[in-house]
Protein backbone atom coordinates (compact mmCIF):
# COMPACT_ATOMS: atom_id res chain seq x y z
CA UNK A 1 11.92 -14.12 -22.64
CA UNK A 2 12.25 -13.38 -25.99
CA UNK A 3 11.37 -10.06 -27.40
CA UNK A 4 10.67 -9.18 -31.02
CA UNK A 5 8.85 -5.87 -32.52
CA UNK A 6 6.42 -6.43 -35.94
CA UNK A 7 7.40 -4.35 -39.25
CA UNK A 8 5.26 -2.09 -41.66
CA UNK A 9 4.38 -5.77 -42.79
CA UNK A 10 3.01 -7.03 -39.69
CA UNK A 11 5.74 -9.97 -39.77
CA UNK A 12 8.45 -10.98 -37.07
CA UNK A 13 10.75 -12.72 -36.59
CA UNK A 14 12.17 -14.70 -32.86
CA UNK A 15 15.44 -16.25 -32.98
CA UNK A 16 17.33 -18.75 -30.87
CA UNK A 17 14.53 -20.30 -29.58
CA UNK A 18 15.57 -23.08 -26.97
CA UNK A 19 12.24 -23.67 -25.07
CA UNK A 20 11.12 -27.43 -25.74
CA UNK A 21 7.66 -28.70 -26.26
CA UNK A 22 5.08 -26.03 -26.65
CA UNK A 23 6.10 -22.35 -27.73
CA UNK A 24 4.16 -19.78 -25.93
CA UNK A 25 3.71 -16.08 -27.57
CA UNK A 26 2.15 -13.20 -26.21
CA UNK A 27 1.13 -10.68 -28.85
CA UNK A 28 0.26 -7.15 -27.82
CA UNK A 29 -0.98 -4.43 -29.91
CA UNK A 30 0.38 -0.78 -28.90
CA UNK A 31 -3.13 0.71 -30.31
CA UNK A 32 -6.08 -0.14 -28.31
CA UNK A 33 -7.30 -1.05 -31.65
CA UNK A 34 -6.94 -4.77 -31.20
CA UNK A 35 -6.94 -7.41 -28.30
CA UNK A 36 -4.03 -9.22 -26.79
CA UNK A 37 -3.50 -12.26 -27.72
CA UNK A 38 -1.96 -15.52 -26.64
CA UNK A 39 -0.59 -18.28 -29.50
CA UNK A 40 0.56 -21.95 -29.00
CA UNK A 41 2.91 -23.38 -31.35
CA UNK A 42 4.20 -26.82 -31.51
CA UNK A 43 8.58 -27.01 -31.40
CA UNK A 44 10.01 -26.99 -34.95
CA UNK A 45 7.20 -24.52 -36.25
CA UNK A 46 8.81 -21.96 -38.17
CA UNK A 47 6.14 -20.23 -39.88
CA UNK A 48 2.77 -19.03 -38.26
CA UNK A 49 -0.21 -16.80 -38.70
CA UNK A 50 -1.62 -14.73 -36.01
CA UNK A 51 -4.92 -13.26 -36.50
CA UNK A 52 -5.52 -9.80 -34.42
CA UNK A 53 -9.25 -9.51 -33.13
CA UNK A 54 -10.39 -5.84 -33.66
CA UNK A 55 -11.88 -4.77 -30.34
CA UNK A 56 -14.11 -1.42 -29.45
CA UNK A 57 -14.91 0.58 -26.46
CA UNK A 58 -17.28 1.64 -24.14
CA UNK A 59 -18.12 4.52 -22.04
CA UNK A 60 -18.26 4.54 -18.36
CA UNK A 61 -19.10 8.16 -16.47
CA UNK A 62 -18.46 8.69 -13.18
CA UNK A 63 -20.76 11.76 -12.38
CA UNK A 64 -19.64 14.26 -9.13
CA UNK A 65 -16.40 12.60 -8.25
CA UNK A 66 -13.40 14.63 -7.55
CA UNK A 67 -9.51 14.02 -7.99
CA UNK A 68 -8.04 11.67 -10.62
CA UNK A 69 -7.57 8.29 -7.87
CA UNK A 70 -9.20 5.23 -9.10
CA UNK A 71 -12.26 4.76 -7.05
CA UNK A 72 -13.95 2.06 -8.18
CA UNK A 73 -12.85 -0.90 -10.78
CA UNK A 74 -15.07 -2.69 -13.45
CA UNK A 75 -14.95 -6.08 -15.34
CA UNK A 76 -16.40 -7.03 -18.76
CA UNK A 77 -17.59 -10.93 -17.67
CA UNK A 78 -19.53 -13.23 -20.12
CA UNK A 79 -23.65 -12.97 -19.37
CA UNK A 80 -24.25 -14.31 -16.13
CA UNK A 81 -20.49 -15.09 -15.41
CA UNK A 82 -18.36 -14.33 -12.71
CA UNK A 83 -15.10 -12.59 -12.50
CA UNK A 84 -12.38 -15.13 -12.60
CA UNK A 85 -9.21 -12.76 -12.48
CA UNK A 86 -9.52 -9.93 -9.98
CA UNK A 87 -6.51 -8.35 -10.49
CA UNK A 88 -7.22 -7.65 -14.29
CA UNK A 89 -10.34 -5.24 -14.13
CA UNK A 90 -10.25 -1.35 -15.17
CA UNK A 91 -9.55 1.04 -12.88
CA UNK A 92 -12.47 3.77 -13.15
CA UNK A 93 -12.10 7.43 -12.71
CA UNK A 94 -14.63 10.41 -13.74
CA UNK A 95 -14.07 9.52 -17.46
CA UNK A 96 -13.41 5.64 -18.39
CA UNK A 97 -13.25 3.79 -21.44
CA UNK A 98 -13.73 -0.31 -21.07
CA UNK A 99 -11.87 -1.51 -23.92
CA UNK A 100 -12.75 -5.37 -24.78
CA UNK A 101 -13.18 -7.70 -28.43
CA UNK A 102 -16.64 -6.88 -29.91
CA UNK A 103 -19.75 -9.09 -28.24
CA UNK A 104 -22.05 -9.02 -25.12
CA UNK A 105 -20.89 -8.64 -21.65
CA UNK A 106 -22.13 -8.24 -17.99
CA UNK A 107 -20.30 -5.20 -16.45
CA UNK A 108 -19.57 -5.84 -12.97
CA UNK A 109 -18.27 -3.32 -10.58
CA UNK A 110 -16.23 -3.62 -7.37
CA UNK A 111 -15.33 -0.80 -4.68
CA UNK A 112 -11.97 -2.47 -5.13
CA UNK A 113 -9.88 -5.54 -7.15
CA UNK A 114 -10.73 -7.83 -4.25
CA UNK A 115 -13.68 -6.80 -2.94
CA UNK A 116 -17.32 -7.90 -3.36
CA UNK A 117 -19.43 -7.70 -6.55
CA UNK A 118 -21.06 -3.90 -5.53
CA UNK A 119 -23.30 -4.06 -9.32
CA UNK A 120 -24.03 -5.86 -12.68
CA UNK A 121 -25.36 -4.21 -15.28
CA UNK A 122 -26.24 -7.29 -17.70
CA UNK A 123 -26.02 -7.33 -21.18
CA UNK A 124 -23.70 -4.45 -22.77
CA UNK A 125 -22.49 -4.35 -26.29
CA UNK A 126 -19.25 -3.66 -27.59
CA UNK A 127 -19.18 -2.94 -31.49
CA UNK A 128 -15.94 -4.15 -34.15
CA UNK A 129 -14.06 -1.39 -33.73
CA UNK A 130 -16.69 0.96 -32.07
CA UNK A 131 -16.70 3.51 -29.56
CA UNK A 132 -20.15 2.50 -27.56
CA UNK A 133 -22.32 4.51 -25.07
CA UNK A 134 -24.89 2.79 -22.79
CA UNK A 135 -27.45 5.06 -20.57
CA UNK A 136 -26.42 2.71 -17.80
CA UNK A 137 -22.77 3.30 -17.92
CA UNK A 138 -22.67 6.79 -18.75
CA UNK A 139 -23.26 8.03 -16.15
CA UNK A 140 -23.18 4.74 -13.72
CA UNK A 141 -25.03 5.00 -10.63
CA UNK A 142 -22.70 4.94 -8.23
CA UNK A 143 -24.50 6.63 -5.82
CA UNK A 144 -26.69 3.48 -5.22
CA UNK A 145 -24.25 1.37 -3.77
CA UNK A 146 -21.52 3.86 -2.18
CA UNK A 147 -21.14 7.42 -1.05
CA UNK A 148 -18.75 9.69 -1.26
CA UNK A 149 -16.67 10.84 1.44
CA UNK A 150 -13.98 13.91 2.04
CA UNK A 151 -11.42 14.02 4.64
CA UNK A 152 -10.13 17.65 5.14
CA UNK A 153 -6.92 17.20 7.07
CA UNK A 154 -5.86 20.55 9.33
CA UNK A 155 -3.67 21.11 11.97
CA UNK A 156 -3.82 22.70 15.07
CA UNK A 157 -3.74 26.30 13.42
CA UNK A 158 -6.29 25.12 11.06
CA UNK A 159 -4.66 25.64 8.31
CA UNK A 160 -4.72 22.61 5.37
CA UNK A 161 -1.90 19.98 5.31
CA UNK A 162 -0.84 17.97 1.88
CA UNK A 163 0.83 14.48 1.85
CA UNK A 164 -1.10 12.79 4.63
CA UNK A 165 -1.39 9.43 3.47
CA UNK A 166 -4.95 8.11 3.95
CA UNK A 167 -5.07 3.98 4.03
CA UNK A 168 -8.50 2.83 3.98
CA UNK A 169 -10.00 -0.76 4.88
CA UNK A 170 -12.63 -2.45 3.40
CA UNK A 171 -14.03 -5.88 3.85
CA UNK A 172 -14.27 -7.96 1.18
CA UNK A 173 -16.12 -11.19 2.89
CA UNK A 174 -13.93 -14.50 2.84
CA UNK A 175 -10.71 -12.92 1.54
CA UNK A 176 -10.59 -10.65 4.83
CA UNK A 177 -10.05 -6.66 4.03
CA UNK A 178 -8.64 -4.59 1.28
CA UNK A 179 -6.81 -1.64 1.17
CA UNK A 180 -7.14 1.81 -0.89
CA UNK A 181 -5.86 5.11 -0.40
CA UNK A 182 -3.67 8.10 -1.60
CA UNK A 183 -2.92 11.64 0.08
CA UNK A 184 -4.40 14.65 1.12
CA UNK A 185 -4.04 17.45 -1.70
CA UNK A 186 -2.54 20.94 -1.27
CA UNK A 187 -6.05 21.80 0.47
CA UNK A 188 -5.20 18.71 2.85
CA UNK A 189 -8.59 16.92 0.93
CA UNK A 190 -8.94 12.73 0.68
CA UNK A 191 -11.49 12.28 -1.56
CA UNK A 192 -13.04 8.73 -1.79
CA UNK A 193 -16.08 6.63 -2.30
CA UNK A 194 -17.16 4.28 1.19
CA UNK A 195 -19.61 1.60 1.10
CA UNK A 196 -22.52 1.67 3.00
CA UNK A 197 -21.62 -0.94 5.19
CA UNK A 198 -18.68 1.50 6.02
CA UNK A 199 -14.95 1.36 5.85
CA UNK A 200 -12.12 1.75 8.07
CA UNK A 201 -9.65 4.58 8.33
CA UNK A 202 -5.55 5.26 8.81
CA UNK A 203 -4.58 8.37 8.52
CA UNK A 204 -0.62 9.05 8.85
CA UNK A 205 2.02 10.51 7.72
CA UNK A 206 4.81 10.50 4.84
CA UNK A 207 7.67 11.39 6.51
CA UNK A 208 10.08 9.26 3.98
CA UNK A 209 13.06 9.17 6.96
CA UNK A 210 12.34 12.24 9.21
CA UNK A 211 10.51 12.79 11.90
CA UNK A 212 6.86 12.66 12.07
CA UNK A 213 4.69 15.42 12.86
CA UNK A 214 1.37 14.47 13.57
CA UNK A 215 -0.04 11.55 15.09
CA UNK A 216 -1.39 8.34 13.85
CA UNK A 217 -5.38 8.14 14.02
CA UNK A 218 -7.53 5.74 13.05
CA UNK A 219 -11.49 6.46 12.12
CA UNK A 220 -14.11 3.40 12.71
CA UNK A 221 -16.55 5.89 10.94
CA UNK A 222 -16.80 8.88 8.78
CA UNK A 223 -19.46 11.95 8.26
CA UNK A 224 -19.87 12.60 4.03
CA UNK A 225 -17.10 15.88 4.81
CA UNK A 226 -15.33 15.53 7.55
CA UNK A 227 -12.95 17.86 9.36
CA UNK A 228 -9.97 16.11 11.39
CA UNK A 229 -7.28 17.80 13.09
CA UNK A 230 -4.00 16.28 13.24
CA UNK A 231 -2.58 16.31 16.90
CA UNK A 232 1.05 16.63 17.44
CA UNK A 233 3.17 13.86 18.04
CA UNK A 234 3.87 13.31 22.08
CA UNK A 235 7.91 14.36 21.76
CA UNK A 236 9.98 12.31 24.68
CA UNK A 237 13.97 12.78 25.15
CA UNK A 238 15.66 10.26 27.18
CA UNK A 239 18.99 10.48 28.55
CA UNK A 240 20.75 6.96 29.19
CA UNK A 241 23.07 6.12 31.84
CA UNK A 242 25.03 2.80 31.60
CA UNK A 243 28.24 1.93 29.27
CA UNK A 244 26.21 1.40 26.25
CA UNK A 245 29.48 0.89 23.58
CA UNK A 246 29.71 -1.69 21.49
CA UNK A 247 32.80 -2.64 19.01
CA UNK A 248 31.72 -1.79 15.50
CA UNK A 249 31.55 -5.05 14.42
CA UNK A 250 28.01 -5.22 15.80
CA UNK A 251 25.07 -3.28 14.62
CA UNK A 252 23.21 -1.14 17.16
CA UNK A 253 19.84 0.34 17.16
CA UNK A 254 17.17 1.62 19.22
CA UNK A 255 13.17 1.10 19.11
CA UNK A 256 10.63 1.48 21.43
CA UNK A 257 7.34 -0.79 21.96
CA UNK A 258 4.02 0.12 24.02
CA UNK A 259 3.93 -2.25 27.60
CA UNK A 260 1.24 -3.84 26.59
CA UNK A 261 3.23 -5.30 23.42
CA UNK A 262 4.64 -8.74 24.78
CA UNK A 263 6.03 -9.91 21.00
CA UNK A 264 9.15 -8.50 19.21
CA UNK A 265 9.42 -6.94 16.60
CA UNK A 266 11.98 -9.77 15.07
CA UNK A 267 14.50 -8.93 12.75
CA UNK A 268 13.58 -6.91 10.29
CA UNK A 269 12.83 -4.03 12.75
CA UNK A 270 17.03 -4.40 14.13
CA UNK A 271 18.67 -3.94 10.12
CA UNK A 272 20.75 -0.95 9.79
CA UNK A 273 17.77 2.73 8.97
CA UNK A 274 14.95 0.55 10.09
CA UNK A 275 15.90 -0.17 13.66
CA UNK A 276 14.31 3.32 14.86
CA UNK A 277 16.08 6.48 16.24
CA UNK A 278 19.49 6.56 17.51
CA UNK A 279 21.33 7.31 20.58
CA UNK A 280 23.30 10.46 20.18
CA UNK A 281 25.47 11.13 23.40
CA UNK A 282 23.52 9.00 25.16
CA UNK A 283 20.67 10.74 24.66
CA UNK A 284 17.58 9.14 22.72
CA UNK A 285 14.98 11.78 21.18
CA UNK A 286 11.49 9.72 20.49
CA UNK A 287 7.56 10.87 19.51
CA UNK A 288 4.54 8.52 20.23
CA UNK A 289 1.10 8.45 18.82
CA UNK A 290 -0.52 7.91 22.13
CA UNK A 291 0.33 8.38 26.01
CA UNK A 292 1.01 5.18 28.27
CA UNK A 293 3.61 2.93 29.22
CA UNK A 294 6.69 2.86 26.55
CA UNK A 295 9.61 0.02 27.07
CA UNK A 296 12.61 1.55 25.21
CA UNK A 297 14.79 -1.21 23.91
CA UNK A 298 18.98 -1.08 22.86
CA UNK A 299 19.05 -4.02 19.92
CA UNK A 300 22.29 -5.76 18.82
CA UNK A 301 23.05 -7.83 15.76
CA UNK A 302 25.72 -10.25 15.45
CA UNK A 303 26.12 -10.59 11.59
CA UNK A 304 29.27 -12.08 10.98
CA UNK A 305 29.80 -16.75 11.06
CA UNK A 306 26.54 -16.96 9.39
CA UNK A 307 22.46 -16.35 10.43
CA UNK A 308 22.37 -13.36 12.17
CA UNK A 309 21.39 -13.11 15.62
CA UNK A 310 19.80 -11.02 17.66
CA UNK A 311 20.22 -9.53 21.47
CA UNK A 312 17.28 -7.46 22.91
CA UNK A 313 18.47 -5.28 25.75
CA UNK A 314 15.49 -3.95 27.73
CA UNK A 315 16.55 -0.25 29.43
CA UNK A 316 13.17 0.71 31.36
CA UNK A 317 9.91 1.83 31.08
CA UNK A 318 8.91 5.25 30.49
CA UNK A 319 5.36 7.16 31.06
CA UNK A 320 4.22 9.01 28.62
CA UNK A 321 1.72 11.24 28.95
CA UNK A 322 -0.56 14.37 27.38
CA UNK A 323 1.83 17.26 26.99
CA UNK A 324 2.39 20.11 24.28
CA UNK A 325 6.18 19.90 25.43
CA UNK A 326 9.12 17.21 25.35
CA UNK A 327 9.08 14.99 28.53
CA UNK A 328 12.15 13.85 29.52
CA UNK A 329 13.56 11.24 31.38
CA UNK A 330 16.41 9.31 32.66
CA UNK A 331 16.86 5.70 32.70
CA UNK A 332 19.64 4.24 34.34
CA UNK A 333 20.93 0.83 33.08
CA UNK A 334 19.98 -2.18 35.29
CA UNK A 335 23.06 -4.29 36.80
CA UNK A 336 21.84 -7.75 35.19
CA UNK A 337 21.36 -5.93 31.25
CA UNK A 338 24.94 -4.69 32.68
CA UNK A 339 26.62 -8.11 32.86
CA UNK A 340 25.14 -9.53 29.28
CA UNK A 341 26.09 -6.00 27.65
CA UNK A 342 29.72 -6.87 29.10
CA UNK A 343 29.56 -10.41 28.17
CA UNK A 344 28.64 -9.43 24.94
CA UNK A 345 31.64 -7.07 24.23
CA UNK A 346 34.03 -9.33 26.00
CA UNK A 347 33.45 -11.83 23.46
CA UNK A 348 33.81 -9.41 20.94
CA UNK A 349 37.12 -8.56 21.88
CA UNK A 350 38.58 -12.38 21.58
């Protein structure tokens, strides 16, 4: 790409051009002032007027919404259009301007970038260089075609808890679901807007490399305010008996997957921090979201002559169940995972 900044002229200059054929520029005004614009010139031009069009604005109210999250997004389409880039729309908040060249637009408005057309208010005017209001806009009712929700996240003291990231799932028809979501504020609040068809719920959380506290939970449906408190996680320690050492050529780590899970978790899940905890003195500390069967798994990469490949050593199955204390258990390494463990280091010896 080639960069270049205009003077107190409006003029400027690109240099060592190379591109053949067709020479595409991208002008874009700092001030809001004035539209983007995108110029074709034919190779060998070297002068070349560019004509700014002078846009305006428009209003858009979002009446009793809390937080500053985009919760819904807008497009300015031509009358009776449709919205042919998706990804391009304004994010609204409480307070919104829709900033577009002057003319007449349908505003359309989506829960999401993705998602279904939720409203279209036809025929809104954007002056030259105007700042517009329109009684439909300002404020729009959103109230019509969502509702607004609060998630008050607490734990088992009930007191609030911040940073719980709330993920939440809408369907959008044909392209499947979307996803939304942010975290719960210092008075553990997640403050969104739901369609009335309903949405679909993750709550976890942010634990950016240590251990989680609280438990995954997912909600199929949600009261306008809702209260939820966040369990524990189900702590497990695990001591391991077998000669589980490796040479250090070979990358080692740990995971576990519910019994019911029959596929692996492939590659990715084996790479050095993502692998899952680790075995400290043969002992493995784990949490779980849920009580059942758990398979705990030792996982071995051979990195070095090429593609990586990967061993899956299966150690037992433990039961987890419903307790406010650690469960332990001890899982003794079976005779056949034995022999390919020794195989394995044998090799590595040669």
């Amino acid at each position: 790409d080639n960069v270049a900044r205009s003077d107190a002229e409006g003029r400027f200059e690109l240099r060592d051009l190379v591109t053949p054929g067709v020479i595409k520029l991208n002008v874009q005004p700092e001030l809001p002032t004035h539209a983007s614009v995108n110029v074709e010139l034919a190779t060998g031009t070297t002068d070349a007027r560019v004509t700014l069009v002078r846009q305006g604005r428009l209003h858009v109210v979002l009446a009793e919404v809390k937080g500053d999250r985009d919760l819904l997004r807008a497009f300015l389409v031509p009358p009776g259009g449709v919205v042919e880039s998706p990804d391009e729309g304004f994010p609204l908040r409480a307070d919104t301007w829709l900033s577009a060249p002057a003319g007449r637009y349908d505003c359309v408005v989506r829960l999401m970038a993705g998602t279904q057309d939720l409203l279209r208010i036809a025929d809104v005017t954007i002056g030259r260089g105007q700042d517009g209001e329109d009684a439909r806009l300002s404020p729009l009712p959103w109230q019509q075609f969502v509702r607004p929700v609060t998630l008050t996240l607490v734990d088992a003291a009930d007191k609030p808890v911040a940073g719980i990231r709330v993920v939440q799932w809408i369907d959008s028809g044909k392209s499947g679901r979307q996803t939304s979501g942010g975290e719960s504020d210092g008075n553990g609040q997640f403050f969104t807007l739901v369609p009335k068809t309903g949405s679909r719920f993750v709550v976890a959380e942010n634990s950016f490399g240590q251990p989680s506290r609280f438990r995954r939970m997912e909600l199929t449906q949600v009261t306008d305010d809702q209260r939820l408190v966040l369990q524990p996680k189900l702590k497990v320690r695990v001591k391991l008996v077998g000669d589980m050492a490796l040479p250090t050529a070979l990358t080692v780590t740990w995971r576990t997957r519910s019994a019911k899970v029959q596929d692996r978790l492939g590659l990715l899940a084996m790479l050095p921090g993502l692998g899952g905890p680790a075995a400290r003195n043969g002992v493995l500390d784990v949490s779980f979201d849920e009580v059942g069967d758990q398979v705990v798994e030792m996982c071995v990469v051979e990195s070095s002559g090429g593609r990586p490949k990967q061993h899956v050593f299966e150690w037992g199955t433990i039961p987890v169940v419903e307790a406010a204390s650690t469960q332990e258990f001890t899982l003794k390494l079976a005779d056949d995972v034995a022999t390919r463990l020794a195989d394995l280091r044998e090799r590595h010896k040669q």
